[in-house]
PDB file of N, CA and C in Angstrom:
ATOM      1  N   UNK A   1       0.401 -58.662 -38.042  1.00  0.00           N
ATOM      2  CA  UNK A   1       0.680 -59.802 -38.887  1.00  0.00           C
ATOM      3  C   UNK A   1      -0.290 -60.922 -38.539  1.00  0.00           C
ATOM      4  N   UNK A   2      -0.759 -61.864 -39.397  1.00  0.00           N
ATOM      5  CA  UNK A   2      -1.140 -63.199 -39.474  1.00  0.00           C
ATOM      6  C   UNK A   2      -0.667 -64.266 -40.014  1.00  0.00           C
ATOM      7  N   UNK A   3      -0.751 -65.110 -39.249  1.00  0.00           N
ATOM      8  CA  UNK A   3      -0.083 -66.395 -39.844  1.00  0.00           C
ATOM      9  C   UNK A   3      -1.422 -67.603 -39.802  1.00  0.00           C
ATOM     10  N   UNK A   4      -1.554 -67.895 -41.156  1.00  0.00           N
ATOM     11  CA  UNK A   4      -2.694 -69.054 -41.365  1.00  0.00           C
ATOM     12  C   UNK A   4      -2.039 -70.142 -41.586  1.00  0.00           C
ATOM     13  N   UNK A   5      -2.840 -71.569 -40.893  1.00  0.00           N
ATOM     14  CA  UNK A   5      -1.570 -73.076 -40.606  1.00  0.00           C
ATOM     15  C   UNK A   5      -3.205 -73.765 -41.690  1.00  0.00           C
ATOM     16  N   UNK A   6      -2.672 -74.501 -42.328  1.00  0.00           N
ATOM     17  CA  UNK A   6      -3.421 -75.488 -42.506  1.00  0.00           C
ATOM     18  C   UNK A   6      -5.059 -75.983 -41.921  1.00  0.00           C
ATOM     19  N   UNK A   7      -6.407 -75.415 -42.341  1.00  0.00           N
ATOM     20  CA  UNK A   7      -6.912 -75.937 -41.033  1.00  0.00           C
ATOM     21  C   UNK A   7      -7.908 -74.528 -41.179  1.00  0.00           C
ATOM     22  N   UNK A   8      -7.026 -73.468 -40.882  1.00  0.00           N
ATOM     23  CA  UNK A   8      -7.496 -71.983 -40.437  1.00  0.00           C
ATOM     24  C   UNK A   8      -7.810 -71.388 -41.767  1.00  0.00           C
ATOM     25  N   UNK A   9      -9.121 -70.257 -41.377  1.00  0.00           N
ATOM     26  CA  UNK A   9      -9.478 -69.204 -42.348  1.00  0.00           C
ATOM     27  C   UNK A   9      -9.197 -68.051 -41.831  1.00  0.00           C
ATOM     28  N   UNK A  10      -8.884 -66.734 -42.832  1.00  0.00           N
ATOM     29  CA  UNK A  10      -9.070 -65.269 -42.384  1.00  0.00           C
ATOM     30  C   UNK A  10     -10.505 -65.072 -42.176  1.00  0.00           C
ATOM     31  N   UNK A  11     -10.571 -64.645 -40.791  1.00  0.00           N
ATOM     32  CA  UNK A  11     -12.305 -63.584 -40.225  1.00  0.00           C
ATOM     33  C   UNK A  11     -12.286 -62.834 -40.020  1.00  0.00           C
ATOM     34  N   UNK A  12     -11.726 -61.626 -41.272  1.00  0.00           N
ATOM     35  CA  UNK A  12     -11.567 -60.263 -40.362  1.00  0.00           C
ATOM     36  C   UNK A  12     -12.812 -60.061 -39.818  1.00  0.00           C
ATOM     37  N   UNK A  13     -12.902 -59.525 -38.505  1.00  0.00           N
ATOM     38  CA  UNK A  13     -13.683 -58.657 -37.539  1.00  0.00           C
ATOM     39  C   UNK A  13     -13.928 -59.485 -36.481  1.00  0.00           C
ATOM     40  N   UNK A  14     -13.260 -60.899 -36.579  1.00  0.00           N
ATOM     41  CA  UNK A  14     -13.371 -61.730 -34.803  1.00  0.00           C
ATOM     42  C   UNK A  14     -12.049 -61.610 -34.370  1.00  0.00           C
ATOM     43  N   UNK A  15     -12.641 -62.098 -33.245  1.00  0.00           N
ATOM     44  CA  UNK A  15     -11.599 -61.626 -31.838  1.00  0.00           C
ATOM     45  C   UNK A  15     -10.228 -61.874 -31.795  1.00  0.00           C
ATOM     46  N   UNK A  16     -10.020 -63.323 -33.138  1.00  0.00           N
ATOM     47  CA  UNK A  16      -8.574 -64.068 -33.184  1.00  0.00           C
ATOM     48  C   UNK A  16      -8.588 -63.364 -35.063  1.00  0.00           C
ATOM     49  N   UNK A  17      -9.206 -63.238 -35.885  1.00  0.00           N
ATOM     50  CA  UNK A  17      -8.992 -63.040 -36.788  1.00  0.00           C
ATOM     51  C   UNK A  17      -9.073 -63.838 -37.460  1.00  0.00           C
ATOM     52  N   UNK A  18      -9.548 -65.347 -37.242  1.00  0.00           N
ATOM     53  CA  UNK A  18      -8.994 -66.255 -38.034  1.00  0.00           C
ATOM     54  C   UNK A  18     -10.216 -67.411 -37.999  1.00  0.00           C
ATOM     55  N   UNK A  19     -10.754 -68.423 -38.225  1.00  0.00           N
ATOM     56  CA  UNK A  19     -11.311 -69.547 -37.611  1.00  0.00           C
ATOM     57  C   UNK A  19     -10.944 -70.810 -37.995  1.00  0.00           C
ATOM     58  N   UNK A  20     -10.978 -71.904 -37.599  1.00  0.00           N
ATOM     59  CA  UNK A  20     -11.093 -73.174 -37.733  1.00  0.00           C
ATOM     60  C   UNK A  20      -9.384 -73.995 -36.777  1.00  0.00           C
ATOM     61  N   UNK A  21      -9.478 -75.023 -37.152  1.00  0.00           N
ATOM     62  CA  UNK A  21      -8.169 -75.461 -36.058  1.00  0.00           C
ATOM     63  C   UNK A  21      -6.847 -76.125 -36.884  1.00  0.00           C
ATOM     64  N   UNK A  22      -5.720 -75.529 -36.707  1.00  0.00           N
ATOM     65  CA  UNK A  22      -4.915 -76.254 -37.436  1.00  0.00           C
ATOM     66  C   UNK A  22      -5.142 -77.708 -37.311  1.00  0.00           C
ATOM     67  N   UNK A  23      -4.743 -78.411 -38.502  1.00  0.00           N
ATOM     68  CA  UNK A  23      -4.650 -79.853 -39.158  1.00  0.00           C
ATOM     69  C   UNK A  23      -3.147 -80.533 -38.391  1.00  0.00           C
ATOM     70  N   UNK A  24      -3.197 -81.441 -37.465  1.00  0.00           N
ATOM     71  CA  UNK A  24      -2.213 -82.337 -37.477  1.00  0.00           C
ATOM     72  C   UNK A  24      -1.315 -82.245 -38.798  1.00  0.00           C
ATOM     73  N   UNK A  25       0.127 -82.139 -38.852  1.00  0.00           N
ATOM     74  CA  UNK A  25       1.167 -82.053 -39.209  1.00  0.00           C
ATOM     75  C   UNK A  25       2.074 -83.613 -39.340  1.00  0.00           C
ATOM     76  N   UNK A  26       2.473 -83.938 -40.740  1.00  0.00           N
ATOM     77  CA  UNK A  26       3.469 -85.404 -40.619  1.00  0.00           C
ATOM     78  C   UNK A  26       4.656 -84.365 -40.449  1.00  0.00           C
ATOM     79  N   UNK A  27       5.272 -85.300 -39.352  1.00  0.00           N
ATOM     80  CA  UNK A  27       7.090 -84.898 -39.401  1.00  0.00           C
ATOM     81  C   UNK A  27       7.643 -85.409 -40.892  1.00  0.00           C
ATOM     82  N   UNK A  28       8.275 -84.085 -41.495  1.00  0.00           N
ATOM     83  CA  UNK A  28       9.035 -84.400 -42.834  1.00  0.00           C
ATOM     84  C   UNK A  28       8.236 -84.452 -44.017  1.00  0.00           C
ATOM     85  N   UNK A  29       7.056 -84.009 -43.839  1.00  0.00           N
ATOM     86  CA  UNK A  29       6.219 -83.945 -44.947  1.00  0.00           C
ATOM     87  C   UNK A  29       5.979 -81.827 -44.899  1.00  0.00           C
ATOM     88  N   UNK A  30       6.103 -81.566 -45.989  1.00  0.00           N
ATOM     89  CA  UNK A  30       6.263 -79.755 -46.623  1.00  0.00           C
ATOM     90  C   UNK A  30       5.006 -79.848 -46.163  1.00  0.00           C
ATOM     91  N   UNK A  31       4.228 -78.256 -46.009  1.00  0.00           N
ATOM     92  CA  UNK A  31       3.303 -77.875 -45.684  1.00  0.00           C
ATOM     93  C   UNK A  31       2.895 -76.391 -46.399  1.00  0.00           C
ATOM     94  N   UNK A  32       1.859 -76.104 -46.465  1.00  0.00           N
ATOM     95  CA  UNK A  32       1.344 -74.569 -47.010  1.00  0.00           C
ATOM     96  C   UNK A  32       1.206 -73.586 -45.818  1.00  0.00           C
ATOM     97  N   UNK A  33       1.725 -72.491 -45.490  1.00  0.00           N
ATOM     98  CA  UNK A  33       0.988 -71.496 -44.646  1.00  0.00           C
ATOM     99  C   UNK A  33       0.813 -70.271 -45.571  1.00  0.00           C
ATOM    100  N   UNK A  34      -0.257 -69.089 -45.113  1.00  0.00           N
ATOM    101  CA  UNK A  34      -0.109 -67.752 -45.608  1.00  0.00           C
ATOM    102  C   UNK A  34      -0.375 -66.810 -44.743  1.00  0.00           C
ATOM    103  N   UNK A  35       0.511 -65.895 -45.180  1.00  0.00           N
ATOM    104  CA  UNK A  35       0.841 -64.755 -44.154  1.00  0.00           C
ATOM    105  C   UNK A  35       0.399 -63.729 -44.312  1.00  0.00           C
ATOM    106  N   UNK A  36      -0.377 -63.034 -43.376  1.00  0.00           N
ATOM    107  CA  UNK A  36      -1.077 -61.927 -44.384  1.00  0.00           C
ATOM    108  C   UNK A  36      -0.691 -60.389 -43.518  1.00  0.00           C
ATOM    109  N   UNK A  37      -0.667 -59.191 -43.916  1.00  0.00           N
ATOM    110  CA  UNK A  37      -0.116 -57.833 -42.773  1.00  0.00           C
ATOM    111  C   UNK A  37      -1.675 -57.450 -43.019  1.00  0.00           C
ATOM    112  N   UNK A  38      -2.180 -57.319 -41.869  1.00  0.00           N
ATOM    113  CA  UNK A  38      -4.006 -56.748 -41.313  1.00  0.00           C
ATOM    114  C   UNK A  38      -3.660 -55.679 -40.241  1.00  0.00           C
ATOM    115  N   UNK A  39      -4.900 -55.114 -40.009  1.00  0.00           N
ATOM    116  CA  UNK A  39      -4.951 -53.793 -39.700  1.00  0.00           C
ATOM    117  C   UNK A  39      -5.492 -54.917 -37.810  1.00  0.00           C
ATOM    118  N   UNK A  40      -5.832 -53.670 -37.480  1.00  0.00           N
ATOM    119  CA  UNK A  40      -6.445 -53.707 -35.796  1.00  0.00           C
ATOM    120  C   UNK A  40      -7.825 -55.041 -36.079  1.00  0.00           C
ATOM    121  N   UNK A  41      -7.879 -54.724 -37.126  1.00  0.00           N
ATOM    122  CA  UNK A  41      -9.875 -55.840 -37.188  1.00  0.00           C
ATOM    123  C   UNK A  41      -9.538 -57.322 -37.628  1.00  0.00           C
ATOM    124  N   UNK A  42      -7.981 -56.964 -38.152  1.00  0.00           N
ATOM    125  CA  UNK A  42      -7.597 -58.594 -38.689  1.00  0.00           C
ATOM    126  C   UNK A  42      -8.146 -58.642 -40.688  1.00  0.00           C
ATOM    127  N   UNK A  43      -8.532 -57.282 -40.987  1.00  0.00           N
ATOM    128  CA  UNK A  43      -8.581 -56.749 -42.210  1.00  0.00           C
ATOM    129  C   UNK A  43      -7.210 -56.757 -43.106  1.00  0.00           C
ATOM    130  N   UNK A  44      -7.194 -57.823 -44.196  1.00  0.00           N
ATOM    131  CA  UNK A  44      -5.699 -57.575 -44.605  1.00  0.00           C
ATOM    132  C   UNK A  44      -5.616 -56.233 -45.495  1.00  0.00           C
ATOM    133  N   UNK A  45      -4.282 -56.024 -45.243  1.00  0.00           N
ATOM    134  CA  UNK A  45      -4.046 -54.447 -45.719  1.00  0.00           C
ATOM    135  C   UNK A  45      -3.292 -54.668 -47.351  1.00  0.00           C
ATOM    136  N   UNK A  46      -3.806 -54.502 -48.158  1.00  0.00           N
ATOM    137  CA  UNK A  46      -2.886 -54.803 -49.489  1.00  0.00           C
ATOM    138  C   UNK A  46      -1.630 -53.698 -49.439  1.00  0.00           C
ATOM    139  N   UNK A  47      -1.271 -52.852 -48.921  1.00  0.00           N
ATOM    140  CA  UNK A  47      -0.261 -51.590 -49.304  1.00  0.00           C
ATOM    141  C   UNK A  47       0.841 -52.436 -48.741  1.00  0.00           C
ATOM    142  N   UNK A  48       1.050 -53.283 -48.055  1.00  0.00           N
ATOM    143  CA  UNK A  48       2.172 -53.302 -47.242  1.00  0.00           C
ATOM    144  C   UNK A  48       2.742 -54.594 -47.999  1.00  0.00           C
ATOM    145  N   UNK A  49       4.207 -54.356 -48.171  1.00  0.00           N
ATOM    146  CA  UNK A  49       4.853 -54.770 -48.817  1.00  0.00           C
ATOM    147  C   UNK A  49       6.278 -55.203 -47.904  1.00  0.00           C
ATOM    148  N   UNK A  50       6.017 -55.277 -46.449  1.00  0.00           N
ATOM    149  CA  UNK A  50       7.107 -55.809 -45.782  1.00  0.00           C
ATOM    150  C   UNK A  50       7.942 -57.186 -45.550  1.00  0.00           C
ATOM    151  N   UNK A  51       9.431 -57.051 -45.501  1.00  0.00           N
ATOM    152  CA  UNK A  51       9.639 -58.298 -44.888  1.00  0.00           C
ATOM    153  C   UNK A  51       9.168 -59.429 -44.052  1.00  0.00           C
ATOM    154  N   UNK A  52       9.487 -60.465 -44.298  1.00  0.00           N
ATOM    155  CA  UNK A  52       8.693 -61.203 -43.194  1.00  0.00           C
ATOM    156  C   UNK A  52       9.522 -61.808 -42.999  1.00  0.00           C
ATOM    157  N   UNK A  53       9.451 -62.654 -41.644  1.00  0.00           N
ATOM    158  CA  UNK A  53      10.350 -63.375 -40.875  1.00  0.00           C
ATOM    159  C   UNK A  53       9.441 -64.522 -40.084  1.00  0.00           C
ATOM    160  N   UNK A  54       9.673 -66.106 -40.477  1.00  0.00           N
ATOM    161  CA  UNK A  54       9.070 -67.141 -40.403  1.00  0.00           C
ATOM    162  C   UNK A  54       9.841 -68.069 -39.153  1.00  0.00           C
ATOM    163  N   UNK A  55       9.348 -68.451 -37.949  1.00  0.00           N
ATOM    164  CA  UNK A  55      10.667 -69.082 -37.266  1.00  0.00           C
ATOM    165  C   UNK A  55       9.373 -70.073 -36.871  1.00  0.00           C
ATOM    166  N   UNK A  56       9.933 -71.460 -35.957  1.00  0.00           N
ATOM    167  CA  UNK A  56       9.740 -72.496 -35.855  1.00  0.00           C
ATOM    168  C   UNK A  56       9.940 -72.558 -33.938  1.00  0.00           C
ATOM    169  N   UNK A  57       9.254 -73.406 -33.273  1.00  0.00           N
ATOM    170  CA  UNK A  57       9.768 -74.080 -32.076  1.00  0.00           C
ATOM    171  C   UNK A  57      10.729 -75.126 -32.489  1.00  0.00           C
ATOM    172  N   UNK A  58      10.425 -75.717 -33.307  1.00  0.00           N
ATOM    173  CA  UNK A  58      10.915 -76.881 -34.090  1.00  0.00           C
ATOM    174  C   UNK A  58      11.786 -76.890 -34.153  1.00  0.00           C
ATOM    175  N   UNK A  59      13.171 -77.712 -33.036  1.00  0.00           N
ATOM    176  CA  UNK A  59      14.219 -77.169 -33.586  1.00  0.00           C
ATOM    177  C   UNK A  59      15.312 -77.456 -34.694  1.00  0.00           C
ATOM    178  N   UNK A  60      14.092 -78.663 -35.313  1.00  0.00           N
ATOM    179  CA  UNK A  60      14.610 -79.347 -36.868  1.00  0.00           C
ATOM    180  C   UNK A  60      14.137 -79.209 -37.438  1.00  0.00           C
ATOM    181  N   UNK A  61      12.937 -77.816 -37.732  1.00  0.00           N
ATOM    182  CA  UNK A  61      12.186 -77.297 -38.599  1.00  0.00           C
ATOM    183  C   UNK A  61      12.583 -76.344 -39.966  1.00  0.00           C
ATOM    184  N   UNK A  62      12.180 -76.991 -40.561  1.00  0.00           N
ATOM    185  CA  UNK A  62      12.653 -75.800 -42.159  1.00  0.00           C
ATOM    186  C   UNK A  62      11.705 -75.168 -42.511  1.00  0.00           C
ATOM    187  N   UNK A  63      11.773 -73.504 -42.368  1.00  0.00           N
ATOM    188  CA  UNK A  63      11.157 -72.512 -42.624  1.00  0.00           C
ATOM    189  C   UNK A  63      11.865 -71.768 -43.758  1.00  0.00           C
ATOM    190  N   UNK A  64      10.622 -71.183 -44.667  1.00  0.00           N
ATOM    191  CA  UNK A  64      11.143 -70.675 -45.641  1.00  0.00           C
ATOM    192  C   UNK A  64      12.260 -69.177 -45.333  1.00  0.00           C
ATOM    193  N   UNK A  65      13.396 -68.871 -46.123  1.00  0.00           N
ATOM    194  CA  UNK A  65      13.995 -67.398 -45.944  1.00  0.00           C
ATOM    195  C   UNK A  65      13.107 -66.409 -45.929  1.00  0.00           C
ATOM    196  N   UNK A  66      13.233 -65.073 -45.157  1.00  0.00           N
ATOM    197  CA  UNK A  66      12.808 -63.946 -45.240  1.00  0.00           C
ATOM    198  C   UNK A  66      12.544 -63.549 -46.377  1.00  0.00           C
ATOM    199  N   UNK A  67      11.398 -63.021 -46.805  1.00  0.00           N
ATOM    200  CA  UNK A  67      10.254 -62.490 -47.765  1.00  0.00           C
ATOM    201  C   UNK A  67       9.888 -61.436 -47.974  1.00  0.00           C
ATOM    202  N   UNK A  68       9.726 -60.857 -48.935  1.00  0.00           N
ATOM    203  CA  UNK A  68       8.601 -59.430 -48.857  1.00  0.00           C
ATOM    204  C   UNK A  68       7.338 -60.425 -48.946  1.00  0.00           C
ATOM    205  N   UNK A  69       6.394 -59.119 -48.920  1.00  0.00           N
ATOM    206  CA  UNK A  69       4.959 -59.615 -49.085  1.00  0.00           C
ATOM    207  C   UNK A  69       4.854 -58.832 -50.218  1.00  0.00           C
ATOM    208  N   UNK A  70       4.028 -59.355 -51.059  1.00  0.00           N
ATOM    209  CA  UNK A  70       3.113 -58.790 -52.039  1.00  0.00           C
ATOM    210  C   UNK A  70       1.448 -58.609 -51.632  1.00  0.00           C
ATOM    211  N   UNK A  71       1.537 -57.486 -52.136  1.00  0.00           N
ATOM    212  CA  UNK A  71      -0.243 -56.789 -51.797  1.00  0.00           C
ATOM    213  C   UNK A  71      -0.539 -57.171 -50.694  1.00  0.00           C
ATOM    214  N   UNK A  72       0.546 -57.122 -49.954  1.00  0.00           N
ATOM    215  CA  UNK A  72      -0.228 -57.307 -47.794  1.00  0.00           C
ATOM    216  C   UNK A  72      -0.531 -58.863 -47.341  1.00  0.00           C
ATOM    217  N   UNK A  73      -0.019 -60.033 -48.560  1.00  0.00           N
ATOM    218  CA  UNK A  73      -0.170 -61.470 -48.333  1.00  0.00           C
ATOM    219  C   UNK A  73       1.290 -62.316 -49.086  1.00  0.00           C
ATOM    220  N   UNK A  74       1.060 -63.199 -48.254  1.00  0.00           N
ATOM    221  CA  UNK A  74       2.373 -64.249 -49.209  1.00  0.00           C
ATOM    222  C   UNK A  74       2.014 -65.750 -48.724  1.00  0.00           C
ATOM    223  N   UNK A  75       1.793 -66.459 -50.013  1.00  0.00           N
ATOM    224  CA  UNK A  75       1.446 -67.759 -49.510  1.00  0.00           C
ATOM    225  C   UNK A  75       2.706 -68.973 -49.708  1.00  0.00           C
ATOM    226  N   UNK A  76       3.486 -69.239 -48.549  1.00  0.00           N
ATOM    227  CA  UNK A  76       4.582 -70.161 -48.733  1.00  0.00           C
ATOM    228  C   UNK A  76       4.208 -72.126 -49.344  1.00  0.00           C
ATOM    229  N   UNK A  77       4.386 -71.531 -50.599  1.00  0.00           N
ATOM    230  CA  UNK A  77       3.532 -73.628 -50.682  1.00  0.00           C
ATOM    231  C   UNK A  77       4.510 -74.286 -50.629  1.00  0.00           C
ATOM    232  N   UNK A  78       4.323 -75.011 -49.722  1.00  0.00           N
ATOM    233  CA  UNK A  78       4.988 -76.492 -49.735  1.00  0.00           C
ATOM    234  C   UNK A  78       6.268 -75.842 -49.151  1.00  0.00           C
ATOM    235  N   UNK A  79       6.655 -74.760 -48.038  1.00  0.00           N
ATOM    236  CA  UNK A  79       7.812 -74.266 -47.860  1.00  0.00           C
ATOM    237  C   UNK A  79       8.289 -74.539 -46.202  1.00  0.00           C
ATOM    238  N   UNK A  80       6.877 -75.524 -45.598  1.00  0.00           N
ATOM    239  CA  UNK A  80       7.139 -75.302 -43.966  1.00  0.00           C
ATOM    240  C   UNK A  80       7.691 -76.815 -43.644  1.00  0.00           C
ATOM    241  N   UNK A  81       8.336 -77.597 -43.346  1.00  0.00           N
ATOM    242  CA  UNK A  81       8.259 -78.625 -42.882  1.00  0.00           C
ATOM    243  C   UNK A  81       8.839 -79.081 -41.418  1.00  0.00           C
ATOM    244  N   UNK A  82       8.332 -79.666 -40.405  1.00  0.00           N
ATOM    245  CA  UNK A  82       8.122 -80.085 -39.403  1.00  0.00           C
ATOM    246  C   UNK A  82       8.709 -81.411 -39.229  1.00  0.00           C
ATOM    247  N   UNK A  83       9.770 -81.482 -38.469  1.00  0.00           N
ATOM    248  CA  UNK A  83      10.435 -82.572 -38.052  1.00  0.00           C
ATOM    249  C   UNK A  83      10.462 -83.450 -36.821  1.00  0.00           C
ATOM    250  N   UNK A  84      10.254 -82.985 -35.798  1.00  0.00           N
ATOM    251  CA  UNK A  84      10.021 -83.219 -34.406  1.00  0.00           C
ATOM    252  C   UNK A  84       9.226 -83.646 -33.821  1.00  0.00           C
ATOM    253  N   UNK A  85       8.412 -85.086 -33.915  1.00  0.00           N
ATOM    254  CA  UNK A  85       7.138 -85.502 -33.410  1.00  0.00           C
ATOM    255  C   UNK A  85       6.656 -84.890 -32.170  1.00  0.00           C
ATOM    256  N   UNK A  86       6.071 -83.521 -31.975  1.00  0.00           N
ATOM    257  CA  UNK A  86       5.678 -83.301 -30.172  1.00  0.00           C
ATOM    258  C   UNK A  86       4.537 -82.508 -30.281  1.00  0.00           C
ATOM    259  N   UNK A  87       4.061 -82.499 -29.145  1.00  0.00           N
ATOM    260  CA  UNK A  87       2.566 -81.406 -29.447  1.00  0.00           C
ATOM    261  C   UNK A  87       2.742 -80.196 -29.181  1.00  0.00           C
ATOM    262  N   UNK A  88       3.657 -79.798 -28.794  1.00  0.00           N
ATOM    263  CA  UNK A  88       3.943 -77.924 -28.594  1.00  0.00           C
ATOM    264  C   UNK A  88       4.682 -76.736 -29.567  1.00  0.00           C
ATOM    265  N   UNK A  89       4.596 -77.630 -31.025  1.00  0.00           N
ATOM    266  CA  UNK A  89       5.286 -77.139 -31.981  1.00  0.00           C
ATOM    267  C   UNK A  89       4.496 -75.847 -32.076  1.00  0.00           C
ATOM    268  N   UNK A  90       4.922 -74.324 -32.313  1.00  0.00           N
ATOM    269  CA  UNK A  90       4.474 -73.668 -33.189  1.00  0.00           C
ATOM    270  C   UNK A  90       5.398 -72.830 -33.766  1.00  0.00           C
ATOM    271  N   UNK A  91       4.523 -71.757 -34.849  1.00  0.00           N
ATOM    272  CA  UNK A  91       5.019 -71.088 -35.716  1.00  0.00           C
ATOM    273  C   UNK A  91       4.663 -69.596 -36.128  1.00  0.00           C
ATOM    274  N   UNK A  92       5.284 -69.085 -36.263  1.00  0.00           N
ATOM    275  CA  UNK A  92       5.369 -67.152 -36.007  1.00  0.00           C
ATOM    276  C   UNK A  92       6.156 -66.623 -36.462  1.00  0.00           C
ATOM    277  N   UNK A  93       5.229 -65.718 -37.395  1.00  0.00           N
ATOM    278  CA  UNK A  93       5.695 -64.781 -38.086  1.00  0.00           C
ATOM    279  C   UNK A  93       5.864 -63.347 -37.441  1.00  0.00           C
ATOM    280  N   UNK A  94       6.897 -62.334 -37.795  1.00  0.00           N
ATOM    281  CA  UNK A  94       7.452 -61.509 -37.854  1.00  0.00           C
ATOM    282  C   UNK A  94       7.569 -60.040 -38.534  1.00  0.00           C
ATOM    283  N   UNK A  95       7.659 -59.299 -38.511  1.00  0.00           N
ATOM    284  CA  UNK A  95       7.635 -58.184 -39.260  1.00  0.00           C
ATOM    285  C   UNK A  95       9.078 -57.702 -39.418  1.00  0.00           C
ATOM    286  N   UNK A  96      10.080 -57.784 -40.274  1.00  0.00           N
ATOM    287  CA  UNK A  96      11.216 -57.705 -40.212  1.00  0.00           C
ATOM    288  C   UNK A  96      11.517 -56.201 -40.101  1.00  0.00           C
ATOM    289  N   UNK A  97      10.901 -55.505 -41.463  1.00  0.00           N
ATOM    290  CA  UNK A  97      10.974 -53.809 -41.822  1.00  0.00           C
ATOM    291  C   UNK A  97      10.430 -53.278 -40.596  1.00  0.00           C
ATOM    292  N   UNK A  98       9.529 -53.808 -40.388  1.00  0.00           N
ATOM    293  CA  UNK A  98       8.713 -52.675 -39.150  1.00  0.00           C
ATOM    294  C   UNK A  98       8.768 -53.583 -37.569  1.00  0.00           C
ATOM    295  N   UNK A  99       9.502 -53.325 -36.763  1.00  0.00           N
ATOM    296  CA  UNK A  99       9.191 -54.133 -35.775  1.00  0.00           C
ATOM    297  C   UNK A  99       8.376 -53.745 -34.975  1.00  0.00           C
ATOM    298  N   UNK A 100       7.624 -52.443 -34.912  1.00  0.00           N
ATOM    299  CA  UNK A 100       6.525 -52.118 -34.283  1.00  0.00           C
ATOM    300  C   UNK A 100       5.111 -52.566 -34.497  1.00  0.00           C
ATOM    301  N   UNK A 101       5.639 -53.557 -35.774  1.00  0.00           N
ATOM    302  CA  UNK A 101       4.136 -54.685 -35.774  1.00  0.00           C
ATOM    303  C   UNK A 101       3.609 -55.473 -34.703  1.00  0.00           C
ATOM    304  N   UNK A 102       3.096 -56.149 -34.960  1.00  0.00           N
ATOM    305  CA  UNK A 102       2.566 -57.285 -33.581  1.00  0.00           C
ATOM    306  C   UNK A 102       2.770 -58.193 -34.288  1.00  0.00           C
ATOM    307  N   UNK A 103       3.776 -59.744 -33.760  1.00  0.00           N
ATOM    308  CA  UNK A 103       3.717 -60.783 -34.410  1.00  0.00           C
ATOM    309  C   UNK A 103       2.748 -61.635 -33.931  1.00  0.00           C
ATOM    310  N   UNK A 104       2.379 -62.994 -35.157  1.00  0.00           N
ATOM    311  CA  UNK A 104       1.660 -63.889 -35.291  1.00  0.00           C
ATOM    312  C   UNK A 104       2.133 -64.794 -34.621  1.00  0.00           C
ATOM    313  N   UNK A 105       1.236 -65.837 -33.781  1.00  0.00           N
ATOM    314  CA  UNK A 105       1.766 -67.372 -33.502  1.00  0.00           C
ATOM    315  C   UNK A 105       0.909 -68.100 -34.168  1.00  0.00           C
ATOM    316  N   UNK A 106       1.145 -69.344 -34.154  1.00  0.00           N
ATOM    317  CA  UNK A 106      -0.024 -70.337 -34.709  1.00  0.00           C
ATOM    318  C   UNK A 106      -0.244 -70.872 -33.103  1.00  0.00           C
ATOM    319  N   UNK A 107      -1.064 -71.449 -33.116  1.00  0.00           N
ATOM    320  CA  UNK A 107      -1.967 -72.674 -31.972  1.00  0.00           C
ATOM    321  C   UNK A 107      -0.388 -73.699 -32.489  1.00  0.00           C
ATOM    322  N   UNK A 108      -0.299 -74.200 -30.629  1.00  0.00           N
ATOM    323  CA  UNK A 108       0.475 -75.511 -30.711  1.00  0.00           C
ATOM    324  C   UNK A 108       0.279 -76.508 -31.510  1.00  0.00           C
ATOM    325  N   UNK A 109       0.656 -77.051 -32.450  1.00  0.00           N
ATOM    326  CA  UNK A 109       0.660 -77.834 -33.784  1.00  0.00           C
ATOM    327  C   UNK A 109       1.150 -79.037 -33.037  1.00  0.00           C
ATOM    328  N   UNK A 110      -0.250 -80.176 -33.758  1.00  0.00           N
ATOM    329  CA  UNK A 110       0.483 -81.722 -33.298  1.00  0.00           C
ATOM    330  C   UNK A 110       1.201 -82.123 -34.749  1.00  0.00           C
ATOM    331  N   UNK A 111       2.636 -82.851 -34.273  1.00  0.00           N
ATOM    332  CA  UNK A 111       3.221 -83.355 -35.488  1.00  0.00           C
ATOM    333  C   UNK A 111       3.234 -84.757 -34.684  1.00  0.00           C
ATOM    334  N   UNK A 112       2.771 -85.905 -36.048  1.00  0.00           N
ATOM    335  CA  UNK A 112       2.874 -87.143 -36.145  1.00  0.00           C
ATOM    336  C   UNK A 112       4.301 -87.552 -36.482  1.00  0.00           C
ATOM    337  N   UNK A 113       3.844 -88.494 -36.137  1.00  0.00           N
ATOM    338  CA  UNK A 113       5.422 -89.425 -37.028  1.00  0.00           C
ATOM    339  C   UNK A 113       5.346 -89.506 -38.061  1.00  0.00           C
ATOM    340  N   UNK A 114       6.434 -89.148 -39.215  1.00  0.00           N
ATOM    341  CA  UNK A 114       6.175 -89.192 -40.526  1.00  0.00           C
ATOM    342  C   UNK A 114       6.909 -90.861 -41.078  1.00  0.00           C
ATOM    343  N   UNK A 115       6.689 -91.530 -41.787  1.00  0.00           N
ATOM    344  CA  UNK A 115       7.207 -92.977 -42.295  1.00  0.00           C
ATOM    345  C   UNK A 115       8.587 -92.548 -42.425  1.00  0.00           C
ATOM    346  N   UNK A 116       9.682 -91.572 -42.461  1.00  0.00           N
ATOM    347  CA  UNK A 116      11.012 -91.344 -42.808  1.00  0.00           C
ATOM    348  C   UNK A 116      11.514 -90.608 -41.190  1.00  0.00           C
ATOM    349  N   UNK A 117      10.931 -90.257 -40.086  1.00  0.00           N
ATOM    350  CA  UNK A 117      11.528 -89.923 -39.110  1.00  0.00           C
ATOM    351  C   UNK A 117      12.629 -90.718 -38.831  1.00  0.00           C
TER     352      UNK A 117
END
C-alpha cells in the first residue's frame, strides 16, 4: 500500500516510492490524500480492488470510512481532517481484505493552529 499526503508524488522505482515532503496541515481544515495498492517497485497495480483502512495518530482526527479501491487507487478529497496542533501526527493506511499487505505511513505531519481550534 501507499499513502500520498499533500506535498508527495508517486516514484515508482525509488527507495520510498514516493518524493517530495508533506505540506504543513491547519487543524480543522479537510485535506486530500491518495491511496494507491503497488507492487515491490512502488508500481501501482490497477487489478486490486481492496478494502482500505485509513487511521490517524490524531486522536481528534476524522478519517474517511473503509473503502474499496478502484483500479489499484482511491483519492479521498477533502475527507482527512486534522485536529490536534502537534508535530508527530501521522497517517496509515491499511489493507483490510488482505492483511498480508504491507501498510503505508505518512512522514510525521506538522499541524498548525487552525482560526476555529
Amino acid at each position: 500500500m501507499q499513502i500520498l499526503m499533500p506535498g508527495e508524488t508517486a516514484a515508482p522505482g525509488s527507495a520510498t516510492g514516493k518524493t517530495g515532503t508533506p505540506t504543513a496541515r491547519t487543524a480543522g481544515t479537510a485535506f486530500t490524500i491518495i491511496v494507491n495498492a503497488v507492487d515491490a517497485y512502488w508500481n501501482k497495480v490497477p487489478t486490486v480492488t481492496d478494502m482500505v483502512h485509513i487511521a490517524t495518530t490524531d486522536a481528534n482526527g476524522v478519517v474517511p470510512a473503509d473503502i474499496a479501491l478502484a483500479n489499484g487507487t482511491m483519492t479521498f478529497t477533502n475527507k482527512v481532517t486534522l485536529k490536534t496542533p502537534v508535530t508527530t501526527t501521522t497517517i496509515t493506511v491499511t489493507d483490510v481484505t488482505d492483511g498480508a499487505k504491507t501498510a503505508d505511513t505518512s512522514p510525521a505531519l506538522t499541524v498548525n493552529v487552525g482560526a476555529f481550534c
